[in-house]
Protein backbone atom coordinates (compact mmCIF):
# COMPACT_ATOMS: atom_id res chain seq x y z
CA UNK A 1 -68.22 6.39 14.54
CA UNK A 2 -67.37 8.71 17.16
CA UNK A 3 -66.70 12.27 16.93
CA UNK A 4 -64.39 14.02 19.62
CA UNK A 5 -64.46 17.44 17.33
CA UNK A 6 -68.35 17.78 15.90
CA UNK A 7 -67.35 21.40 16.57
CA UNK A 8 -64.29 22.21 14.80
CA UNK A 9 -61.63 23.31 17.24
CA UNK A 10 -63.71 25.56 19.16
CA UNK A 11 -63.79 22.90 21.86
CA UNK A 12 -60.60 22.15 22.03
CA UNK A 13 -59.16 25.56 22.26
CA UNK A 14 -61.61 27.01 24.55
CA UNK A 15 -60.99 23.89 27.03
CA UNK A 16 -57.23 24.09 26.95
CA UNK A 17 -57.21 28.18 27.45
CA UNK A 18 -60.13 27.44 30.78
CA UNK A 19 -57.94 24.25 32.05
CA UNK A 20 -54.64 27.15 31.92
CA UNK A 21 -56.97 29.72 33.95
CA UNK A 22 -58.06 27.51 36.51
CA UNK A 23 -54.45 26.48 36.77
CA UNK A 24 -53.07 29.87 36.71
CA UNK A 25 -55.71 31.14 39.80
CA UNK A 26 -54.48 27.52 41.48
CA UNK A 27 -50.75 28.20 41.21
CA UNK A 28 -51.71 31.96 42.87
CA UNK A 29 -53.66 30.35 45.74
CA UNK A 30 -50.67 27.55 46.08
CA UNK A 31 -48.12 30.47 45.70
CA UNK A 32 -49.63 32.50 48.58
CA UNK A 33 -50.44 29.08 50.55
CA UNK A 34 -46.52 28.80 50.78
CA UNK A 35 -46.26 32.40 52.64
CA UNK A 36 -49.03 32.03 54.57
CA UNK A 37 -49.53 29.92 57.79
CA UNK A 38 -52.20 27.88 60.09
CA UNK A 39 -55.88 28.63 58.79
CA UNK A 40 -54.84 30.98 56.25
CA UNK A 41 -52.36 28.38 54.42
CA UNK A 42 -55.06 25.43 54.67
CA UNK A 43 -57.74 28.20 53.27
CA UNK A 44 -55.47 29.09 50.31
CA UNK A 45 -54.73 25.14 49.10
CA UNK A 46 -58.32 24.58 49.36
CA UNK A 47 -58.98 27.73 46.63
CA UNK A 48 -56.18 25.99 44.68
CA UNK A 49 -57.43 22.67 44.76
CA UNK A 50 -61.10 24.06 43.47
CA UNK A 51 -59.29 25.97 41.15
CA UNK A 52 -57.09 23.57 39.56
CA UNK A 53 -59.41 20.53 40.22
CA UNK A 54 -63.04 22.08 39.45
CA UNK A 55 -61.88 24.52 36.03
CA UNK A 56 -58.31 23.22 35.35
CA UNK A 57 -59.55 19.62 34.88
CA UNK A 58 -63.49 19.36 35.20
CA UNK A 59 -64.38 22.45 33.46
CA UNK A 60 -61.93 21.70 30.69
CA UNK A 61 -63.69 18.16 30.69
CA UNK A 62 -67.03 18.80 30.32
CA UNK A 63 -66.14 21.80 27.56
CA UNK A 64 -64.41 19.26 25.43
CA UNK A 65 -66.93 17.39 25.71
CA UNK A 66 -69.51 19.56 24.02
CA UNK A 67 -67.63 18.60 20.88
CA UNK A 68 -68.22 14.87 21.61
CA UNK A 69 -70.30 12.94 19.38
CA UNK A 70 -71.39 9.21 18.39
CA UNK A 71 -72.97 9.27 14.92
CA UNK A 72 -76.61 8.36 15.05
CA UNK A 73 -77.21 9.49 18.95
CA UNK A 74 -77.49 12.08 20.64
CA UNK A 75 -75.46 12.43 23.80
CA UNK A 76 -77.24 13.09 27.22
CA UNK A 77 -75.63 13.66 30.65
CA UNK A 78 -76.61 12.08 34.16
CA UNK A 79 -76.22 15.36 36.35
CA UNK A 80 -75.47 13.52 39.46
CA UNK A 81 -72.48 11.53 38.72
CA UNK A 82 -71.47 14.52 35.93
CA UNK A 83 -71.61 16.71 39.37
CA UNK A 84 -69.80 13.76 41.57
CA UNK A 85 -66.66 13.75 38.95
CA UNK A 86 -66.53 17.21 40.17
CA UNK A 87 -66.39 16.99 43.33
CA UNK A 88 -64.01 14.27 43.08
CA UNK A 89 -61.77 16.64 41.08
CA UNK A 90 -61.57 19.16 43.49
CA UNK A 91 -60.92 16.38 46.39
CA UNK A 92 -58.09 14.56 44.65
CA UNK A 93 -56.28 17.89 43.63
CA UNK A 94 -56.47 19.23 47.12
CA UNK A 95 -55.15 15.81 48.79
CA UNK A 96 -52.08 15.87 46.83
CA UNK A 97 -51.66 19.53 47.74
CA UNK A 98 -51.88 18.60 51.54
CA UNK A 99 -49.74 15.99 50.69
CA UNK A 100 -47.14 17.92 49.52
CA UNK A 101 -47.50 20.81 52.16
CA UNK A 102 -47.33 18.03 55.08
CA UNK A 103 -44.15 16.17 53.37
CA UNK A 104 -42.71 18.72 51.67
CA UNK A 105 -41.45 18.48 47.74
CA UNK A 106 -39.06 15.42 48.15
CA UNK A 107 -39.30 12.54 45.58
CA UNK A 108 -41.35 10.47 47.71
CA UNK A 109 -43.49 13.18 48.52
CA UNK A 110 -44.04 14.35 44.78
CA UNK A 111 -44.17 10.34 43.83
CA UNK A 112 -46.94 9.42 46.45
CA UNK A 113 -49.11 12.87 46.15
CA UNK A 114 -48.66 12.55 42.16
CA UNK A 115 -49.82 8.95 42.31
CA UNK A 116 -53.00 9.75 44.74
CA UNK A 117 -53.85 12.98 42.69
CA UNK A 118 -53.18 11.16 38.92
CA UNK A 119 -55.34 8.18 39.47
CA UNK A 120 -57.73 9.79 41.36
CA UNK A 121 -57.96 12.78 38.31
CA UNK A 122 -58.24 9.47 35.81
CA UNK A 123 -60.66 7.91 37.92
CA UNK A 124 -62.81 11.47 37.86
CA UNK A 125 -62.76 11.28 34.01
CA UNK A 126 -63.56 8.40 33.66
CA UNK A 127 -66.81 8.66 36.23
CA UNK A 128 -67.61 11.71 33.88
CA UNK A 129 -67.27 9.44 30.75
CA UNK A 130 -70.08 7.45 32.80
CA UNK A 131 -72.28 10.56 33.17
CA UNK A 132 -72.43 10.46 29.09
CA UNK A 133 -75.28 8.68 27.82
CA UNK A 134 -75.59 7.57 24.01
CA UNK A 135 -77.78 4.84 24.05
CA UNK A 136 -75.09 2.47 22.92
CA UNK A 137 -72.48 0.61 24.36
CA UNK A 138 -69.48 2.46 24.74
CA UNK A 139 -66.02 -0.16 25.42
CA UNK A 140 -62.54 0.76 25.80
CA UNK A 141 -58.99 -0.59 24.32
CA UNK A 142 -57.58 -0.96 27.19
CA UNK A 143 -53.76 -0.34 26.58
CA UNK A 144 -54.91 3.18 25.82
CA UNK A 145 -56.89 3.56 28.86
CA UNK A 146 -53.56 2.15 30.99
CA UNK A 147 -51.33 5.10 28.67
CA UNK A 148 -54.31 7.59 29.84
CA UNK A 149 -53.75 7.13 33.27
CA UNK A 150 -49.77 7.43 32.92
CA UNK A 151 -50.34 10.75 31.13
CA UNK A 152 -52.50 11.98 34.73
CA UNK A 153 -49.84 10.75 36.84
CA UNK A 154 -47.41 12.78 34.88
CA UNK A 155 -49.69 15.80 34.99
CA UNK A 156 -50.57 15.28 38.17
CA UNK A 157 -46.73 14.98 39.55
CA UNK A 158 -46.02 18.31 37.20
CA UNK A 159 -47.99 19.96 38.87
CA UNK A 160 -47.37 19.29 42.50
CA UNK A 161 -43.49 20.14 41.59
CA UNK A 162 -44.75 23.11 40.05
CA UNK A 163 -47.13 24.62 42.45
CA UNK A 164 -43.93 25.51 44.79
CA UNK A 165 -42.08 26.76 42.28
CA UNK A 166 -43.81 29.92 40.59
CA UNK A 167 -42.31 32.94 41.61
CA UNK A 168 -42.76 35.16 39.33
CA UNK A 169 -44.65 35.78 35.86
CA UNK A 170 -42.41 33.44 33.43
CA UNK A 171 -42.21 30.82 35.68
CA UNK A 172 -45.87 30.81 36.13
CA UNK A 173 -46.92 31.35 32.19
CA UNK A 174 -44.44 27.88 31.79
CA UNK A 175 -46.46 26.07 34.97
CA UNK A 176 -49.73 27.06 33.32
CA UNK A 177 -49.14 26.44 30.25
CA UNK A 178 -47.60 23.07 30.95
CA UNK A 179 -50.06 22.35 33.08
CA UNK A 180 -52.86 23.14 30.55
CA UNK A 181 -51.45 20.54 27.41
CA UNK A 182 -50.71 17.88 30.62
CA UNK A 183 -54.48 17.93 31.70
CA UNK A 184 -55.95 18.52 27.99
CA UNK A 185 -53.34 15.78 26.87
CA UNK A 186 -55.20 13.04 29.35
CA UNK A 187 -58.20 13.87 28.26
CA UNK A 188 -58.12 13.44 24.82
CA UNK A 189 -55.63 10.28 25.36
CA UNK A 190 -58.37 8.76 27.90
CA UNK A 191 -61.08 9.90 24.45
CA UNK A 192 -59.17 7.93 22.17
CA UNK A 193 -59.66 4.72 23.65
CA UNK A 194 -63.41 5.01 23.25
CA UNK A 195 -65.05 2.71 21.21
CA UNK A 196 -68.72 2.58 20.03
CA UNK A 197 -71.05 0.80 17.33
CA UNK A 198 -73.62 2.46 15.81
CA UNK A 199 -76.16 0.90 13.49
CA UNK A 200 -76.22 2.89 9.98
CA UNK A 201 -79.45 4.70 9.37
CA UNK A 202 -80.90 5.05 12.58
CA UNK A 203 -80.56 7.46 14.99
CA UNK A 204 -80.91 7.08 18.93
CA UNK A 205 -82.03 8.83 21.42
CA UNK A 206 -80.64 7.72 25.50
CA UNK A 207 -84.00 7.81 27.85
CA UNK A 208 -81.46 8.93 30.74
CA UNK A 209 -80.00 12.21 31.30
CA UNK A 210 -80.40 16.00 30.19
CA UNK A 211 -79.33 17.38 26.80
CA UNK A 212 -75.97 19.16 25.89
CA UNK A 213 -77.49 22.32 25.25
CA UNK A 214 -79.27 21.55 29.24
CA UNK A 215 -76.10 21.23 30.25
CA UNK A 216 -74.23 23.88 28.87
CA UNK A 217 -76.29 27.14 30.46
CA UNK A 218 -75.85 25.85 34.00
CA UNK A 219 -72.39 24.99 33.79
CA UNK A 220 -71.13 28.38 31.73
CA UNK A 221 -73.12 30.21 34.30
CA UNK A 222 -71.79 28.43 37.08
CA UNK A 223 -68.04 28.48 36.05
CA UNK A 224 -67.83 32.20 34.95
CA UNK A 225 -69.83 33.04 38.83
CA UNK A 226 -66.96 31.11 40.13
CA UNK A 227 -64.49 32.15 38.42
CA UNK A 228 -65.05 36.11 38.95
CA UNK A 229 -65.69 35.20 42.68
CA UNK A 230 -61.99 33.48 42.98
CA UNK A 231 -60.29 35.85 40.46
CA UNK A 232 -62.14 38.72 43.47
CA UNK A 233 -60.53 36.81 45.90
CA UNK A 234 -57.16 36.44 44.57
CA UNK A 235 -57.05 39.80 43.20
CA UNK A 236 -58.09 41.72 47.09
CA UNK A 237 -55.67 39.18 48.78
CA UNK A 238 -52.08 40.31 49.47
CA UNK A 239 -49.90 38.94 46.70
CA UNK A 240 -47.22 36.13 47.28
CA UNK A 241 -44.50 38.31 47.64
CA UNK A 242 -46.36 40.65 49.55
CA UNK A 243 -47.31 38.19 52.26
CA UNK A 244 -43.88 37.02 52.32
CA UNK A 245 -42.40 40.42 53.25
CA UNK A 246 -45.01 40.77 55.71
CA UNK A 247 -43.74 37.84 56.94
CA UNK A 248 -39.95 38.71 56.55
CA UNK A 249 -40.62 42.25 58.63
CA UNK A 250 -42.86 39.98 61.49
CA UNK A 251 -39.38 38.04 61.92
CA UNK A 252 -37.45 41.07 61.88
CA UNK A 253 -39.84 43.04 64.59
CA UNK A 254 -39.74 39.70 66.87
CA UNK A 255 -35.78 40.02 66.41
CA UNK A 256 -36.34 43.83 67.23
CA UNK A 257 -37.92 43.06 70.38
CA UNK A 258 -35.95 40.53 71.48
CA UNK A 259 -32.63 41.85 71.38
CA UNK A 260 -34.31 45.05 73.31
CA UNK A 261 -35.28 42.34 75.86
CA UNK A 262 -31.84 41.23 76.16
CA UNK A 263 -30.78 44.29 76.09
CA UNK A 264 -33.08 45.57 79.12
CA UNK A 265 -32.42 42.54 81.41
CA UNK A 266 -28.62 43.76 82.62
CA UNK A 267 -30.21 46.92 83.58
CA UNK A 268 -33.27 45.54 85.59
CA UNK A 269 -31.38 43.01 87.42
CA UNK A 270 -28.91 45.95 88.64
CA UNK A 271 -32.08 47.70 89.68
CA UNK A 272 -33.00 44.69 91.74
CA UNK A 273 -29.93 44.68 93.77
């Protein structure tokens, strides 16, 4: 029998709320990525991407995972591919967000960077389901698996079209929060289509991988360094609108100087003659 709450709702809960902070610090970084050009712009996306993509959706993973549980074994991780799924997280998340940024937030756009970044978030949990050892085979009903990947599309597509969109604090507590039941939704949908047999009575122990509680230190440590060090980064940064004015006044100085050009040139061609 498998378990996807052996912790109560503790998992759950603490997932969703660290799938809506990485979100929230991605929607900043995508917010100021908007107002921001050349190096600066691509610099900003790629915060957003490891924002959204490493806590939004792996973090939140690997957190409700800790509640996971097959009666009769005990659950080990391979580090390796558990760290791949990361990494592929982050990448997927960050294409779509160049996607969008080079094509702009047009159907087609949203449709092709939502498709990329949905199967390639479905493909990273399921490479994490791989990382999860229980010394059993583990199968899965395949309609539900098809549904799962639907659901990442749709979250994935949400929030592209929302990571233009957030301009000020309601509109980004609705993206985040959205966001946050999208991703926690495909993960639990992808859960549910796991399907194990355990022999009664005995209890198994996978030679491959580390422990949960191995896990666990490394990746709360890891998450809250990262987390502080992009919530620094955020918070010293000009803000969206901040950026934008700076940007507004640069247009306004160049308008400045030109008409003062224009102005000028009557004068110095009388001069000349």
């Amino acid at each position: 029998m498998i378990d996807h709450f052996a912790l109560g709702w503790v998992t759950p809960i603490i997932s969703f709320l660290l799938s809506c902070a990485g979100c929230a610090v991605g929607l900043t970084c995508t917010a100021r990525a908007r107002v921001s050009h050349g190096i600066a712009s691509t610099g900003w996306l790629a915060l957003g991407a490891v924002s959204i993509g490493g806590t939004g959706i792996w973090v939140m993973h690997f957190v409700a995972m800790l509640g996971f549980h097959v009666r009769g074994t005990e659950t080990r991780f391979d580090v390796p591919l558990t760290i791949a799924s990361g990494l592929l997280a982050i990448a997927v998340v960050g294409l779509g967000l160049f996607i969008v940024r080079a094509a702009g937030v047009g159907a087609f756009a949203l449709l092709g960077g939502g498709i990329v970044t949905g199967l390639g978030i479905s493909a990273m949990h399921y490479l994490g389901m791989r990382a999860v050892h229980v010394g059993v085979e583990i199968t899965y009903d395949l309609p539900t698996v098809v549904l799962s990947v639907v659901v990442g599309i749709v979250a994935a597509t949400a929030g592209l079209w929302l990571s233009p969109k957030v301009h000020n604090f309601a509109g980004g507590a609705g993206a985040v929060l959205i966001m946050g039941v999208a991703v926690s939704g495909m993960h639990y949908t992808g859960m549910a289509a796991m399907r194990a047999e355990v022999v009664t009575g005995t209890v198994i122990i996978p030679d491959a991988g580390v422990s949960v509680a191995a896990l666990l230190g490394p990746l709360i440590i890891g998450v809250t360094i990262s987390t502080i060090l992009l919530l620094l980064v955020v918070g010293l940064a000009p803000s969206a609108a901040e950026l934008e004015a700076q940007e507004k006044f640069r247009g306004w100085q160049g308008r400045q100087e030109e008409i003062e050009r224009e102005a000028a040139e009557p004068r110095r061609r009388s001069q000349l003659l």
